[in-house]
PDB file of N, CA and C in Angstrom:
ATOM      1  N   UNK A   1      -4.713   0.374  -0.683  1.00  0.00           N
ATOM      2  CA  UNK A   1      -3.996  -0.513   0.214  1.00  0.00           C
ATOM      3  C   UNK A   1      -5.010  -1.209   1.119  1.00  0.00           C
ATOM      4  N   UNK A   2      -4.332  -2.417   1.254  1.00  0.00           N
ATOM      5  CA  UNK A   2      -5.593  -3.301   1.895  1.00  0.00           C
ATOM      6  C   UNK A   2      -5.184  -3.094   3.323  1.00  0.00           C
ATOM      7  N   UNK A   3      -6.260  -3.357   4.494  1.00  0.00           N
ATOM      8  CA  UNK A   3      -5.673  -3.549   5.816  1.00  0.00           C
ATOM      9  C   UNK A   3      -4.519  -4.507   6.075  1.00  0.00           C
ATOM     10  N   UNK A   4      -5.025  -5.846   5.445  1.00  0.00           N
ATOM     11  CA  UNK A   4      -3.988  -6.696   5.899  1.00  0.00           C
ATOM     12  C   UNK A   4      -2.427  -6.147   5.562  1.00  0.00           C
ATOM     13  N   UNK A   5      -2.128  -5.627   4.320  1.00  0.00           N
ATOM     14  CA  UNK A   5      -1.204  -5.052   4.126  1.00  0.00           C
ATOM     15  C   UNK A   5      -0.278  -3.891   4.904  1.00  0.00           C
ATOM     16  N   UNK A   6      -0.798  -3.413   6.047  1.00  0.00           N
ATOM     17  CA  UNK A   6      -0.542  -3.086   6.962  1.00  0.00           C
ATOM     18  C   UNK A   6      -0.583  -3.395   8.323  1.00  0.00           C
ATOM     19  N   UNK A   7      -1.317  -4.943   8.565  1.00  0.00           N
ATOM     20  CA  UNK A   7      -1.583  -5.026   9.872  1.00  0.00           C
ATOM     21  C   UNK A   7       0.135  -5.251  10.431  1.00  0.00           C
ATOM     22  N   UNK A   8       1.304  -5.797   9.867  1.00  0.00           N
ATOM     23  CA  UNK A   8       2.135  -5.945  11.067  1.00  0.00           C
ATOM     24  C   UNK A   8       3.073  -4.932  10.717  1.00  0.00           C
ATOM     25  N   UNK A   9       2.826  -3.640  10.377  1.00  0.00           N
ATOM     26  CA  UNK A   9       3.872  -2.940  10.289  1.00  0.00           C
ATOM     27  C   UNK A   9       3.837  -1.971  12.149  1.00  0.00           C
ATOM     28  N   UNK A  10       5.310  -1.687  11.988  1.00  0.00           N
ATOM     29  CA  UNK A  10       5.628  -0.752  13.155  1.00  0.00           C
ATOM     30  C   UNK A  10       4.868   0.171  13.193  1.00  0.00           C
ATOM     31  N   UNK A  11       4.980   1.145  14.026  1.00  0.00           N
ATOM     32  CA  UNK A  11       4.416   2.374  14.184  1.00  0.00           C
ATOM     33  C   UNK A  11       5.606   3.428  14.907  1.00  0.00           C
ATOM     34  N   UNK A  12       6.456   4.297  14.392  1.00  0.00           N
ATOM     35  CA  UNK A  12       6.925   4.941  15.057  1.00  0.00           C
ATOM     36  C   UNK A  12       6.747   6.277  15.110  1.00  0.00           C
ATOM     37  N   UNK A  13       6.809   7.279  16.188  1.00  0.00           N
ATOM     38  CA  UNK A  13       6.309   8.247  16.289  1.00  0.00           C
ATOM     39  C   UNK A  13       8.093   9.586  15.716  1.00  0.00           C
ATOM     40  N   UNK A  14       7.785  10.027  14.864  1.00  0.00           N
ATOM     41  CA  UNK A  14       8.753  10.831  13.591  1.00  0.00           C
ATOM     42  C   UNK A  14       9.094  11.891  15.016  1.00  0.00           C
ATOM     43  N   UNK A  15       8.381  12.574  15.563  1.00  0.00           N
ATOM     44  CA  UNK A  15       8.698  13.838  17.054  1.00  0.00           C
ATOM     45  C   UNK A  15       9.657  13.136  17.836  1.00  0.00           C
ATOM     46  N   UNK A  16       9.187  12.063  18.681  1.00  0.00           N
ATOM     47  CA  UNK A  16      10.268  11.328  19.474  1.00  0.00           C
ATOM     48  C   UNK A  16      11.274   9.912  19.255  1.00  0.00           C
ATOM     49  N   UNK A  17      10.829   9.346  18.086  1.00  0.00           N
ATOM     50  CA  UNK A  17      11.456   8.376  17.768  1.00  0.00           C
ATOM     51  C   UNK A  17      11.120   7.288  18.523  1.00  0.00           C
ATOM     52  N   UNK A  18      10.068   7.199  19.313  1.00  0.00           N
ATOM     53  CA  UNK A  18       9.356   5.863  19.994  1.00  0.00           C
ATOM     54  C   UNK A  18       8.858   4.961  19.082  1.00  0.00           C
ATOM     55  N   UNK A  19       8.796   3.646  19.554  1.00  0.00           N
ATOM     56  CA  UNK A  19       7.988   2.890  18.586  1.00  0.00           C
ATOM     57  C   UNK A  19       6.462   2.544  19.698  1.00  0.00           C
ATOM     58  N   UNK A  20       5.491   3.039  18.847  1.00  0.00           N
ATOM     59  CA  UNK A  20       4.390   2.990  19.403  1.00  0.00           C
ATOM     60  C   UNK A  20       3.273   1.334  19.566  1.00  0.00           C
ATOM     61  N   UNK A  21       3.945   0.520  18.833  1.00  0.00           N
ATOM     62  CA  UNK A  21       3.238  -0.618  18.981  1.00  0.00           C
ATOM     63  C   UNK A  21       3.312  -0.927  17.542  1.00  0.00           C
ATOM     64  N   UNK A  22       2.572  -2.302  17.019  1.00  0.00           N
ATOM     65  CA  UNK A  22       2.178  -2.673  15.750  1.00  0.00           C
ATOM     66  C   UNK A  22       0.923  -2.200  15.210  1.00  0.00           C
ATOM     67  N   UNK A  23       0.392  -2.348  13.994  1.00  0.00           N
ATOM     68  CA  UNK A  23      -0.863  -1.982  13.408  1.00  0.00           C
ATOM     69  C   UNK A  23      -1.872  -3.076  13.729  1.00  0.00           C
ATOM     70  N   UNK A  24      -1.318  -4.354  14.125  1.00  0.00           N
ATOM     71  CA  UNK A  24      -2.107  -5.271  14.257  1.00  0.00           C
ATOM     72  C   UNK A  24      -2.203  -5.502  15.818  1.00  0.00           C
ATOM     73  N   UNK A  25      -1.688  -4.772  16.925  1.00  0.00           N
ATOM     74  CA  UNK A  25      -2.630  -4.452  18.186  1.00  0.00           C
ATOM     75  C   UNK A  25      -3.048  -3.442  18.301  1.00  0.00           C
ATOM     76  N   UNK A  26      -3.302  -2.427  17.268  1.00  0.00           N
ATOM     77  CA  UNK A  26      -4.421  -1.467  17.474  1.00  0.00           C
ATOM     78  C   UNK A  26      -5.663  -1.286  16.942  1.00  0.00           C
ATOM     79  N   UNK A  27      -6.766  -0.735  17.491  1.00  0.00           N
ATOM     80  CA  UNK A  27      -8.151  -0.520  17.221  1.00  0.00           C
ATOM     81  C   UNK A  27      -8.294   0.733  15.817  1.00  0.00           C
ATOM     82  N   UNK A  28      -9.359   0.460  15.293  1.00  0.00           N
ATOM     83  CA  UNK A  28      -9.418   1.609  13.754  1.00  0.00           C
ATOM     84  C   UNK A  28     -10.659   2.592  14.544  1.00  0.00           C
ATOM     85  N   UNK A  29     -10.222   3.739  14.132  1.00  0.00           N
ATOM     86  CA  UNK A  29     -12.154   4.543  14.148  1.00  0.00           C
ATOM     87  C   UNK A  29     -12.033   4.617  12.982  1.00  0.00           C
ATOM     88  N   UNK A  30     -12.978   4.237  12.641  1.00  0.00           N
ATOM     89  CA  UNK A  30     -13.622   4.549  11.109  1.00  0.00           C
ATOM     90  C   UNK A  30     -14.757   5.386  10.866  1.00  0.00           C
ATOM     91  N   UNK A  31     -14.989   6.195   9.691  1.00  0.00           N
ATOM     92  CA  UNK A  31     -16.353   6.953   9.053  1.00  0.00           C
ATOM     93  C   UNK A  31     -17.680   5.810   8.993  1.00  0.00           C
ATOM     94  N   UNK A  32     -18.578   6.053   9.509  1.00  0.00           N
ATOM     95  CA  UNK A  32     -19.381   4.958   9.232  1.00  0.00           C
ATOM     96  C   UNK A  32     -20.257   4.812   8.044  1.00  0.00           C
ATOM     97  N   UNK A  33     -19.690   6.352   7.888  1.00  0.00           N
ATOM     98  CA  UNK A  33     -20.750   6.930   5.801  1.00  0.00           C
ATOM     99  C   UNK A  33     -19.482   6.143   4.810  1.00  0.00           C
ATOM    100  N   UNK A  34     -18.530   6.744   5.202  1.00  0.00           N
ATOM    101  CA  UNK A  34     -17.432   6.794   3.953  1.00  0.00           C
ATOM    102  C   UNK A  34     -16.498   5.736   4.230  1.00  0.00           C
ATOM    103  N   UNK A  35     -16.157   5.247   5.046  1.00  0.00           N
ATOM    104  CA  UNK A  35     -15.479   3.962   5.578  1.00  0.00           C
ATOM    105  C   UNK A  35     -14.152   4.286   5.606  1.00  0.00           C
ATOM    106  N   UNK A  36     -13.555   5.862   5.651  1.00  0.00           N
ATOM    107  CA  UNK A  36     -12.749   6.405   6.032  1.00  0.00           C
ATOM    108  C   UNK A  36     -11.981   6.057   6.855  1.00  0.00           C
ATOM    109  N   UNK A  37     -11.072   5.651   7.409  1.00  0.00           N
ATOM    110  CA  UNK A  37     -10.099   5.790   8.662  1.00  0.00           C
ATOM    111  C   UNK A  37      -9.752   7.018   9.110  1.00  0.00           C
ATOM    112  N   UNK A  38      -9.975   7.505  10.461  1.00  0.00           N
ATOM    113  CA  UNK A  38     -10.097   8.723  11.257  1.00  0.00           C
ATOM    114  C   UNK A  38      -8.997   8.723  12.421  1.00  0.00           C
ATOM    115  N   UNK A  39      -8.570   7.311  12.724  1.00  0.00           N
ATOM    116  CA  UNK A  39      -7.428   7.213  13.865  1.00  0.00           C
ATOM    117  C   UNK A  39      -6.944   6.173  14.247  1.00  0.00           C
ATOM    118  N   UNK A  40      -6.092   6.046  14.969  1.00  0.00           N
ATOM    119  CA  UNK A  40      -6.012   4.733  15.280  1.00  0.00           C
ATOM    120  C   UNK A  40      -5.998   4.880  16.726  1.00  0.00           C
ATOM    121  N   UNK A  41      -5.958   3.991  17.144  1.00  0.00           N
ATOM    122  CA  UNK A  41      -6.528   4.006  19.266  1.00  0.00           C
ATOM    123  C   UNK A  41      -5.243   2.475  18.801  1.00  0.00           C
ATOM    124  N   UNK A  42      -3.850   3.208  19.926  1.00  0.00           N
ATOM    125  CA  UNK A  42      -2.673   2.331  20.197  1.00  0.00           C
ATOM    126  C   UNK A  42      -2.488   2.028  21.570  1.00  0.00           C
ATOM    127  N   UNK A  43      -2.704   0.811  21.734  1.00  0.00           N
ATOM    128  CA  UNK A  43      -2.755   0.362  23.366  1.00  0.00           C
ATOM    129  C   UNK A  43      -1.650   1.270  24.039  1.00  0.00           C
ATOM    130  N   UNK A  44      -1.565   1.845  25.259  1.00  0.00           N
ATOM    131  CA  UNK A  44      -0.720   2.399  25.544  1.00  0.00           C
ATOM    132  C   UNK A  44       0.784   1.286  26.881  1.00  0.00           C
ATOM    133  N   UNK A  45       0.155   0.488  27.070  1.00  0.00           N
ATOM    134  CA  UNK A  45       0.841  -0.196  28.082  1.00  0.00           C
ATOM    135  C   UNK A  45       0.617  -1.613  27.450  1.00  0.00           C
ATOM    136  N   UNK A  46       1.825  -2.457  26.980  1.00  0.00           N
ATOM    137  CA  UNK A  46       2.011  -3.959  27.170  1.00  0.00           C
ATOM    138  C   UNK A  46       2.485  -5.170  28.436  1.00  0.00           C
ATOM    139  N   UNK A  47       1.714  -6.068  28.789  1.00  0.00           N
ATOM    140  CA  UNK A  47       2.541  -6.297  30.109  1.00  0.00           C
ATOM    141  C   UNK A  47       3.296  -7.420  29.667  1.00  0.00           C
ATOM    142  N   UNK A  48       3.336  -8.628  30.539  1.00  0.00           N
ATOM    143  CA  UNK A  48       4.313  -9.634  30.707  1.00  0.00           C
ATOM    144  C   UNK A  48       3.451 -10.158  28.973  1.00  0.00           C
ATOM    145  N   UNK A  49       3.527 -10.942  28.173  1.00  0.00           N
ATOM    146  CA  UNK A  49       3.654 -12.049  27.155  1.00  0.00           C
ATOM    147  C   UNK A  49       2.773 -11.176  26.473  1.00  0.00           C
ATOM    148  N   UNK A  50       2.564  -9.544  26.278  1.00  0.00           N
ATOM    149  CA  UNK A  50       1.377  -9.301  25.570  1.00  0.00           C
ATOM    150  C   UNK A  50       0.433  -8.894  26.529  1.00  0.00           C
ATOM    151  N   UNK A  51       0.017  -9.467  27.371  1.00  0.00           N
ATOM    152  CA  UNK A  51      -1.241  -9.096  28.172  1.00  0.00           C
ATOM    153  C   UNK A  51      -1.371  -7.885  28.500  1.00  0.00           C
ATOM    154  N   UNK A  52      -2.183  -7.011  28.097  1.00  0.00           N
ATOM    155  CA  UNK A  52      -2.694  -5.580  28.753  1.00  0.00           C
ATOM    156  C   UNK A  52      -2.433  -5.347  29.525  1.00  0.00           C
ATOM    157  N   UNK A  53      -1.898  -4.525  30.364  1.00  0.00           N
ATOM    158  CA  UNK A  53      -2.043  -4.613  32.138  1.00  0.00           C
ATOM    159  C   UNK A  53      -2.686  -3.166  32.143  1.00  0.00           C
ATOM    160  N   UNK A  54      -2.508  -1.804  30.956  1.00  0.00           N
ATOM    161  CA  UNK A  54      -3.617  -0.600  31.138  1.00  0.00           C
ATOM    162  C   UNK A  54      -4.632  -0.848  29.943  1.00  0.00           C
ATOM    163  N   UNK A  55      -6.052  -0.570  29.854  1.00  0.00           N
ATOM    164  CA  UNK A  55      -6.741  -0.555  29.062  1.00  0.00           C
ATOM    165  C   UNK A  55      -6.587   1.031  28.401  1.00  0.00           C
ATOM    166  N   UNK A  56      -5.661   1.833  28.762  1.00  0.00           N
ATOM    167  CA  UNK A  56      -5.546   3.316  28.163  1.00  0.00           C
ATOM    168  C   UNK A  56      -5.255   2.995  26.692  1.00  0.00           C
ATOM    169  N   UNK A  57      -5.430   4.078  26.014  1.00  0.00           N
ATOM    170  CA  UNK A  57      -5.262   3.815  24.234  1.00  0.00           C
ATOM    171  C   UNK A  57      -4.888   5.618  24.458  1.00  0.00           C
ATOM    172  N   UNK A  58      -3.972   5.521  23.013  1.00  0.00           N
ATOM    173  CA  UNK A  58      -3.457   6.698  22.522  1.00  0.00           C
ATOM    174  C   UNK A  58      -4.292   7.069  21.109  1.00  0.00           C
ATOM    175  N   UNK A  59      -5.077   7.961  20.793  1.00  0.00           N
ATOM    176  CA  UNK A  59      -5.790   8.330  19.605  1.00  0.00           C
ATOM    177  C   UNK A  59      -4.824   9.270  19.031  1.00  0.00           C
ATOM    178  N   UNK A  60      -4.458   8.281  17.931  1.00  0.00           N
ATOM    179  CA  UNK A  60      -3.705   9.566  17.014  1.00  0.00           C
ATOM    180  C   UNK A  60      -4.596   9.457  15.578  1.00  0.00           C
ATOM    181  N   UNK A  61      -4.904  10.738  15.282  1.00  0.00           N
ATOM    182  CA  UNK A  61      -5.472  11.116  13.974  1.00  0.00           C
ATOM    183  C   UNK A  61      -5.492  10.295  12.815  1.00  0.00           C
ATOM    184  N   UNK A  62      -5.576   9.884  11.396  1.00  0.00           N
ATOM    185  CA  UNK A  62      -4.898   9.102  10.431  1.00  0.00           C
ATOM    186  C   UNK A  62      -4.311  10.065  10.243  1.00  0.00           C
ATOM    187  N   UNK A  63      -4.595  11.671   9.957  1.00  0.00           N
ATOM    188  CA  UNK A  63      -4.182  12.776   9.544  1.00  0.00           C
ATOM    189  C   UNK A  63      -2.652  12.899   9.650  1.00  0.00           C
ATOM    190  N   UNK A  64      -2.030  12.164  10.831  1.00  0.00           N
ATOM    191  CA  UNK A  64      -0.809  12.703  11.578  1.00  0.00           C
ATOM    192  C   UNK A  64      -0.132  11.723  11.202  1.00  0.00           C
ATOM    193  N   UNK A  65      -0.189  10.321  10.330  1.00  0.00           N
ATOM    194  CA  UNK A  65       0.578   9.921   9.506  1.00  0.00           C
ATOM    195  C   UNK A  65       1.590  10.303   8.254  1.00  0.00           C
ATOM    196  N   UNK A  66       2.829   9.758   8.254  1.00  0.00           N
ATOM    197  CA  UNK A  66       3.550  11.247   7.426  1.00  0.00           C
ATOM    198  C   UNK A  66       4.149   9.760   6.022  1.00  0.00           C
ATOM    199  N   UNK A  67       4.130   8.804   6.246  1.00  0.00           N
ATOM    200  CA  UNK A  67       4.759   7.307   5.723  1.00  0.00           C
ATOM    201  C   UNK A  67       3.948   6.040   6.082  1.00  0.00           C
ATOM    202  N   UNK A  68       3.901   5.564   4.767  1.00  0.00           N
ATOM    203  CA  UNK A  68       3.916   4.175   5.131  1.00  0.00           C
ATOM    204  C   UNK A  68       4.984   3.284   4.367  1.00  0.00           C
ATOM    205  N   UNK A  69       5.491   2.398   5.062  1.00  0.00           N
ATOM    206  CA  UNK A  69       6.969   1.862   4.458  1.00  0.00           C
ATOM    207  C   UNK A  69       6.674   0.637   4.144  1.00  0.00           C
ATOM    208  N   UNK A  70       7.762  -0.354   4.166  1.00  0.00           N
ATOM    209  CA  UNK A  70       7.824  -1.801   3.711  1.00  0.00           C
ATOM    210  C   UNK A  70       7.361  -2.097   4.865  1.00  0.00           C
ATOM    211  N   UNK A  71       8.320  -1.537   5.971  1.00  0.00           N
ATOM    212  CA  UNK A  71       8.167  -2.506   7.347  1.00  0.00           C
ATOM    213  C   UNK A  71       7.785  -1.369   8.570  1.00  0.00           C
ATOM    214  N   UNK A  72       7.106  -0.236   8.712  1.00  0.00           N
ATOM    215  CA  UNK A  72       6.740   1.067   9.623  1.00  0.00           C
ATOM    216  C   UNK A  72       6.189   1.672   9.061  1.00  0.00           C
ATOM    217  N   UNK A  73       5.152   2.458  10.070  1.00  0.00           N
ATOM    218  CA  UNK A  73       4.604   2.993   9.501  1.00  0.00           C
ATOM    219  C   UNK A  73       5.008   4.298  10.217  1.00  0.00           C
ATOM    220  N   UNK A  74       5.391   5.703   9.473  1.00  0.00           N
ATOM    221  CA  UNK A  74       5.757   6.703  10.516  1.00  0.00           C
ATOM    222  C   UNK A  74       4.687   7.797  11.053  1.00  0.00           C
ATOM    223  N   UNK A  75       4.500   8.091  11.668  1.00  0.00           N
ATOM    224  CA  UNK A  75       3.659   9.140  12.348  1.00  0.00           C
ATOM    225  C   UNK A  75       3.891  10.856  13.004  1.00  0.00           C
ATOM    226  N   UNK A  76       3.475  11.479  12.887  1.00  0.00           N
ATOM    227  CA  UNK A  76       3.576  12.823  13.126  1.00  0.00           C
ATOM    228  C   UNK A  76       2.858  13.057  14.425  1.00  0.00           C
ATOM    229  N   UNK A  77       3.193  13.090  15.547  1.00  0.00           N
ATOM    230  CA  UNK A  77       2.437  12.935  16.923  1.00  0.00           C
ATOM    231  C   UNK A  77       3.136  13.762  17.961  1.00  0.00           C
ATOM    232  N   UNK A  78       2.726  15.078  18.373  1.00  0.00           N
ATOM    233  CA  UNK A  78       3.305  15.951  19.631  1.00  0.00           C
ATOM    234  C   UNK A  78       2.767  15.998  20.780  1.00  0.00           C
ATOM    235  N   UNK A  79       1.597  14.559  20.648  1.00  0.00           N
ATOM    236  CA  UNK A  79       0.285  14.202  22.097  1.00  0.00           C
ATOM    237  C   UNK A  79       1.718  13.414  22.907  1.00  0.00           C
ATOM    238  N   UNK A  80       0.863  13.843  24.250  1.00  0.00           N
ATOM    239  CA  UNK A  80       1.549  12.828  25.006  1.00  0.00           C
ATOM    240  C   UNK A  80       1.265  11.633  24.964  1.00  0.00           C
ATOM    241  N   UNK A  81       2.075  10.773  25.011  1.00  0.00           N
ATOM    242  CA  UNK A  81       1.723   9.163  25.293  1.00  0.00           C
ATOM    243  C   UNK A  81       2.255   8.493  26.871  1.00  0.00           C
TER     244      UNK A  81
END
């Protein structure tokens, strides 16, 4: 699966049923040997039109992904956000 193929899907968290943001406003960590994906870093605060108003990010694992769908992607997450 390509990135783009996921950049505008949802993100919802499967524990609380939040929707955590899109794939295409969050940051990747990647393996820098294996080019792995290791997490994703999900802005934690949106303000007025989009604009940031916290620079905080939520690191959830790739590990803790449980789905990827047509249109969400679901997640396995018991961190606080």
């Amino acid at each position: 699966m390509n990135l783009s193929e996921i950049a505008g899907k949802e993100i919802v968290n499967l524990v609380t049923g939040e929707r955590l943001g899109v794939v295409g406003e969050c940051d990747l960590i990647l393996d820098e040997v294996s080019g792995e994906i290791l997490a994703l870093l999900i802005p934690k605060e949106r303000g007025f039109f989009g604009i940031k108003k916290d620079k905080s990010t939520l690191e959830v694992p790739w590990r803790s992904i449980r789905k990827i769908g047509n249109d969400m992607i679901i997640i396995e997450y018991d961190g606080v956000y």
